[in-house]
N, C-alpha and C. Protein backbone atom coordinates (compact mmCIF):
# COMPACT_ATOMS: atom_id res chain seq x y z
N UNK A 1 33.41 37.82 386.35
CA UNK A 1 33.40 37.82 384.90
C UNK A 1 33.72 36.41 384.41
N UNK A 2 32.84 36.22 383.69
CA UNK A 2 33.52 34.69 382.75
C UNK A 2 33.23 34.93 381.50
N UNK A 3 34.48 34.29 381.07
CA UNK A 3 35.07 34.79 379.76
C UNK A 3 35.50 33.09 378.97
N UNK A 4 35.33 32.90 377.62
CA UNK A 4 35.46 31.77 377.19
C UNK A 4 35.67 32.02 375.56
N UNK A 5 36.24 31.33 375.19
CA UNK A 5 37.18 31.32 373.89
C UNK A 5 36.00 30.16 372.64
N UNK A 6 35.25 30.73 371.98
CA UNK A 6 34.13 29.84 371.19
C UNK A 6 34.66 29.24 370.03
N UNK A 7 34.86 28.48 369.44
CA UNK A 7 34.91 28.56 367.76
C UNK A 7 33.92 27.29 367.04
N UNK A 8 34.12 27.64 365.95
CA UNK A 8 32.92 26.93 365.04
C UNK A 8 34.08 27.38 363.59
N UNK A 9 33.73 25.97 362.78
CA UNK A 9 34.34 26.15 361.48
C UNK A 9 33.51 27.61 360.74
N UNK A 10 32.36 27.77 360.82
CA UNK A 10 31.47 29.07 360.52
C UNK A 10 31.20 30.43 361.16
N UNK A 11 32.27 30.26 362.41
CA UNK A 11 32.30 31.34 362.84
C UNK A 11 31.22 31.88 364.03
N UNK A 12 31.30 32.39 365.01
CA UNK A 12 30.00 31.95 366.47
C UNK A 12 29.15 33.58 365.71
N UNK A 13 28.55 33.00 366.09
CA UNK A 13 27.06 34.15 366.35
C UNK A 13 26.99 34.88 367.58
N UNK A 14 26.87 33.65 368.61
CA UNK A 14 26.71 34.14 369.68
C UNK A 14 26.63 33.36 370.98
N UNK A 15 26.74 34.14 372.02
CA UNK A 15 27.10 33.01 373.42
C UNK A 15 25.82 33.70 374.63
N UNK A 16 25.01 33.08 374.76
CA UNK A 16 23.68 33.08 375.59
C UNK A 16 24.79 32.86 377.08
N UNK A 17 24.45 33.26 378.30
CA UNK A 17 24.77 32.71 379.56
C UNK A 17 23.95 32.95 381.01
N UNK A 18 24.00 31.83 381.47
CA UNK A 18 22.67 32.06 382.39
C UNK A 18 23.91 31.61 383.97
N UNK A 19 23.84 32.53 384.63
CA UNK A 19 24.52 32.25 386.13
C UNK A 19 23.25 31.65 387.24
N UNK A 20 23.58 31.32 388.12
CA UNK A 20 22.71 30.33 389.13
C UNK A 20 23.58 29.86 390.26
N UNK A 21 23.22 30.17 391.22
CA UNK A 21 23.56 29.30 393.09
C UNK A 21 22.96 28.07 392.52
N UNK A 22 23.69 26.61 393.00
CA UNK A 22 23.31 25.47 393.13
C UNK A 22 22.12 25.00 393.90
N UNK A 23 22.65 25.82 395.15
CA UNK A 23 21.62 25.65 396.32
C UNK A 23 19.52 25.93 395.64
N UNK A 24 19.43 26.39 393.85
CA UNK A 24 18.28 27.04 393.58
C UNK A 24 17.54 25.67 393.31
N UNK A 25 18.94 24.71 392.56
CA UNK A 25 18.37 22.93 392.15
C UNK A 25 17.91 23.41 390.43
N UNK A 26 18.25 24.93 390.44
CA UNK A 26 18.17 25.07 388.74
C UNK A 26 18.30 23.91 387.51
N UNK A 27 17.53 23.75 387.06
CA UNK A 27 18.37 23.00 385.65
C UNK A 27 18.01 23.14 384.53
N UNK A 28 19.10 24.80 383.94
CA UNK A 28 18.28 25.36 382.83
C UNK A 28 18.85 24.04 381.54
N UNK A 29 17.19 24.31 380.76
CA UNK A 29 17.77 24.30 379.24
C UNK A 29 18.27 24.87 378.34
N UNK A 30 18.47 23.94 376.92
CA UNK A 30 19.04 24.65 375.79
C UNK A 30 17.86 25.37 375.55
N UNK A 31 16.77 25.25 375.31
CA UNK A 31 15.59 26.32 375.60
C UNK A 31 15.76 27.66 376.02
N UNK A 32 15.31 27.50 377.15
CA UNK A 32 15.56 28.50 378.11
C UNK A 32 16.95 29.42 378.11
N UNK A 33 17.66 29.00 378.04
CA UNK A 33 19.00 29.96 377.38
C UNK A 33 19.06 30.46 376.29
N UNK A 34 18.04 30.26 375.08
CA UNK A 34 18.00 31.17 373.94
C UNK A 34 17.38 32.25 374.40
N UNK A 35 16.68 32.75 375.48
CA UNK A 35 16.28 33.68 375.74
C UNK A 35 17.18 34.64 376.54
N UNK A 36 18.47 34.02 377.10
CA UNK A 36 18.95 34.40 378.23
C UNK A 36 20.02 35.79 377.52
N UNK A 37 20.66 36.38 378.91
CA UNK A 37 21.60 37.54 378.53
C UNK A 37 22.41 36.90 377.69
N UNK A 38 23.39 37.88 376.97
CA UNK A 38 24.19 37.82 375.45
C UNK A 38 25.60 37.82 376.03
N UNK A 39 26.69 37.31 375.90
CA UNK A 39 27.77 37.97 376.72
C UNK A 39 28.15 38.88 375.37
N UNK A 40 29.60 39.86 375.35
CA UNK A 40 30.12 40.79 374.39
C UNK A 40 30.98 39.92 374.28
N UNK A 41 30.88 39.90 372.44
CA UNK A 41 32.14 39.01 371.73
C UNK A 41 32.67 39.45 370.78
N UNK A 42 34.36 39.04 370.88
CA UNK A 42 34.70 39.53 369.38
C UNK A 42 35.59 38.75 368.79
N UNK A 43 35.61 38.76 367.53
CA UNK A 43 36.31 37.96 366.97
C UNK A 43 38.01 37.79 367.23
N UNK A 44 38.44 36.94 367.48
CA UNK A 44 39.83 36.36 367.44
C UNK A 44 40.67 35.77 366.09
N UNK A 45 39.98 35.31 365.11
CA UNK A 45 40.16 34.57 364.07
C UNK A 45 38.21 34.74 363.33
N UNK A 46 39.00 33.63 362.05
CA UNK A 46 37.64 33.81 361.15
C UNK A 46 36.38 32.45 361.83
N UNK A 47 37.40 31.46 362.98
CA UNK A 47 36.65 30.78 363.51
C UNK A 47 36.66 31.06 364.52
N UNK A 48 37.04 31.74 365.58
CA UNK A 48 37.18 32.09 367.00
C UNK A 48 36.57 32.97 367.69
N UNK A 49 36.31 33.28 368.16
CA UNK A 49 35.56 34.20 369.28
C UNK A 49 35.36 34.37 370.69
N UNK A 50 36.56 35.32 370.94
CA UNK A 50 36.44 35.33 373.11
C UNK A 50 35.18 36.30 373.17
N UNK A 51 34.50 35.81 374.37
CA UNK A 51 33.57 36.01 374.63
C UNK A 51 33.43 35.93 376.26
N UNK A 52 32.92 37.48 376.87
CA UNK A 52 33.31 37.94 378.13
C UNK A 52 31.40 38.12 378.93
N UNK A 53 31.43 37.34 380.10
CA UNK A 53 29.78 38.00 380.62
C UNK A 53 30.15 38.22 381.69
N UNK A 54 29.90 39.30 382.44
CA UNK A 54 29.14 40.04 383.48
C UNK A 54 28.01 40.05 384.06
N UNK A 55 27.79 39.68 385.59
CA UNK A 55 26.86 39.64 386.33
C UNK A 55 26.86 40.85 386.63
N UNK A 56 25.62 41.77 386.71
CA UNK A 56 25.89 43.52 387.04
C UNK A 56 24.80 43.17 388.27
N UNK A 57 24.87 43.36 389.24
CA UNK A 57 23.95 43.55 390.17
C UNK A 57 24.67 44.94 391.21
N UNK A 58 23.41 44.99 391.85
CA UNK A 58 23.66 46.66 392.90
C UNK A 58 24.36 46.02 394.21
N UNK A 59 24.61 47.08 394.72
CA UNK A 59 25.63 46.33 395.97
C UNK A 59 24.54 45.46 396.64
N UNK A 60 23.61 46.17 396.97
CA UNK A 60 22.49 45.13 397.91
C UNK A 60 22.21 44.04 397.37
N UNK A 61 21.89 43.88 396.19
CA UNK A 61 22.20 42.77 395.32
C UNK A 61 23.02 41.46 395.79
N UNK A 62 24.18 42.49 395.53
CA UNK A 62 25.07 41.72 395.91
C UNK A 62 25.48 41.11 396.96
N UNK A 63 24.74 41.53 398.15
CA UNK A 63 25.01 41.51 399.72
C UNK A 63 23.93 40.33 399.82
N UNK A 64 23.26 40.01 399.02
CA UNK A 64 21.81 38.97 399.30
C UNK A 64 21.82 37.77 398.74
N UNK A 65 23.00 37.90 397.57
CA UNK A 65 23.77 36.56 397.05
C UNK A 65 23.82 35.37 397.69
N UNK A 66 23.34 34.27 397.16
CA UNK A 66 22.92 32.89 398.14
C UNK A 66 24.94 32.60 398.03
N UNK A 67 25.21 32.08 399.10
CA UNK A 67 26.53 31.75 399.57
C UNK A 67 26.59 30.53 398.74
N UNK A 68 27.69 30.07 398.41
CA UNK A 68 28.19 28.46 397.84
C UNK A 68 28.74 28.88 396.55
N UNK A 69 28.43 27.51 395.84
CA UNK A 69 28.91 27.15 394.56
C UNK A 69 27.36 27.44 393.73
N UNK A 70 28.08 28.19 392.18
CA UNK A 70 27.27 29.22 391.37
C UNK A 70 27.97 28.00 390.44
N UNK A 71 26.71 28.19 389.36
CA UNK A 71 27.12 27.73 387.92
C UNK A 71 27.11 28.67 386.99
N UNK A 72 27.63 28.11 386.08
CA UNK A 72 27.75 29.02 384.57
C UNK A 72 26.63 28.41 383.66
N UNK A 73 25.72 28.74 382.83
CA UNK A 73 25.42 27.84 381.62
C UNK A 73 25.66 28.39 380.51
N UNK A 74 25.80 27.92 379.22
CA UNK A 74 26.17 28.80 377.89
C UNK A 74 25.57 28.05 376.90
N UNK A 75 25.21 28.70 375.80
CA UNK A 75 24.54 27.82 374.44
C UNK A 75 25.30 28.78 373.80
N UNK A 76 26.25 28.37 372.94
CA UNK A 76 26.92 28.88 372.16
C UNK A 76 25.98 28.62 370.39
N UNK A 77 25.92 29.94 369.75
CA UNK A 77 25.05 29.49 368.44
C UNK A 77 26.64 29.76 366.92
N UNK A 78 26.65 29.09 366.09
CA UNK A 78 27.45 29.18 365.25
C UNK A 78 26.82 30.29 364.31
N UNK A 79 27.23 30.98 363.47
CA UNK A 79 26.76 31.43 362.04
C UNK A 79 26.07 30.58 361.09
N UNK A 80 26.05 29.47 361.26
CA UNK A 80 25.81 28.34 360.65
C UNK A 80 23.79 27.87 361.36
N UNK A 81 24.24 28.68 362.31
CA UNK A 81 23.10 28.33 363.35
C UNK A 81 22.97 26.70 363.90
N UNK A 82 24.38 25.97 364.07
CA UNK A 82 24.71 24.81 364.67
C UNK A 82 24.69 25.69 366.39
N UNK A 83 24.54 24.35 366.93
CA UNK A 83 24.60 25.12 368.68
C UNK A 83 25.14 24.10 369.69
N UNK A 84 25.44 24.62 370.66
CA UNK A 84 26.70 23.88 371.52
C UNK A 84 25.98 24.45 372.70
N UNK A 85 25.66 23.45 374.03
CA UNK A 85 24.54 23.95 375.28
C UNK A 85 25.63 23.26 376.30
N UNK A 86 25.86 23.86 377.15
CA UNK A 86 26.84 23.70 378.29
C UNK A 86 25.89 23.68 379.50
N UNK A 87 25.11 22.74 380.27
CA UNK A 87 24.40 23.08 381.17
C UNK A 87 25.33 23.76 382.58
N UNK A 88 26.83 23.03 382.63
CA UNK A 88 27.68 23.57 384.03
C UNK A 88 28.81 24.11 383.09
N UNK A 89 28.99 24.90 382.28
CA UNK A 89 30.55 25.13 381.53
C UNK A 89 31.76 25.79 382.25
N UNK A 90 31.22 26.36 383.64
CA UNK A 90 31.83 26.88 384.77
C UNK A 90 31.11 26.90 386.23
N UNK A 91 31.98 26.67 387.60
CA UNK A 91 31.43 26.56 388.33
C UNK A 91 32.51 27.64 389.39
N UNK A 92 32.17 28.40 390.51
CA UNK A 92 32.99 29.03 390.92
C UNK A 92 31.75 29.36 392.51
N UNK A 93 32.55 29.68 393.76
CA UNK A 93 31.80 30.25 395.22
C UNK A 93 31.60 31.42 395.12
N UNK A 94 30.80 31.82 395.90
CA UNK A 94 30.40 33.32 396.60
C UNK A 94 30.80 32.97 398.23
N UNK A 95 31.75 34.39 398.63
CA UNK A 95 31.82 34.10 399.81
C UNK A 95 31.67 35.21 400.37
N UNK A 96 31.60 35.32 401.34
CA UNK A 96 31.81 37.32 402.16
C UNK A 96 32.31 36.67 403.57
């Protein structure tokens, strides 16, 4: 789960997040992440917003997971529709 704390003087809209193994040589855009999964957010304040995403995959899924270091990406959009693009905003392993 990754979870991240947004704010904007206008208040977030919303937080796009795209996960990825390094080993893929991925390098999404701010593009390409307006299309991506939504994480669930809720407000903290009238500028704040924690905001939680989930990778849901099936166990086999999960068993086929490329080993190493995974990135995070996020495009955070304001109410304002200002936007904030994190190409690495988290990085974390897969191990078994």
């Amino acid at each position: 789960m990754y979870t991240v704390d947004v704010s904007d003087d206008s208040g977030i809209r919303d937080l796009k997040v795209l996960v990825w193994p390094a080993s893929s040589k991925l390098a999404p855009t701010e593009a390409e992440l307006r299309s991506a999964e939504g994480a669930k957010c809720q407000y903290t304040s009238d500028e704040t917003t924690r905001c939680a995403y989930t990778l849901k995959v099936t166990k086999r899924e999960a068993a086929e997971l490329a080993k190493g270091t995974w990135y995070v990406s996020a495009l955070a959009t304001a109410k304002d529709g200002d936007t904030t693009f994190v190409p690495r905003a988290a990085t974390f392993d897969v191990t078994r």
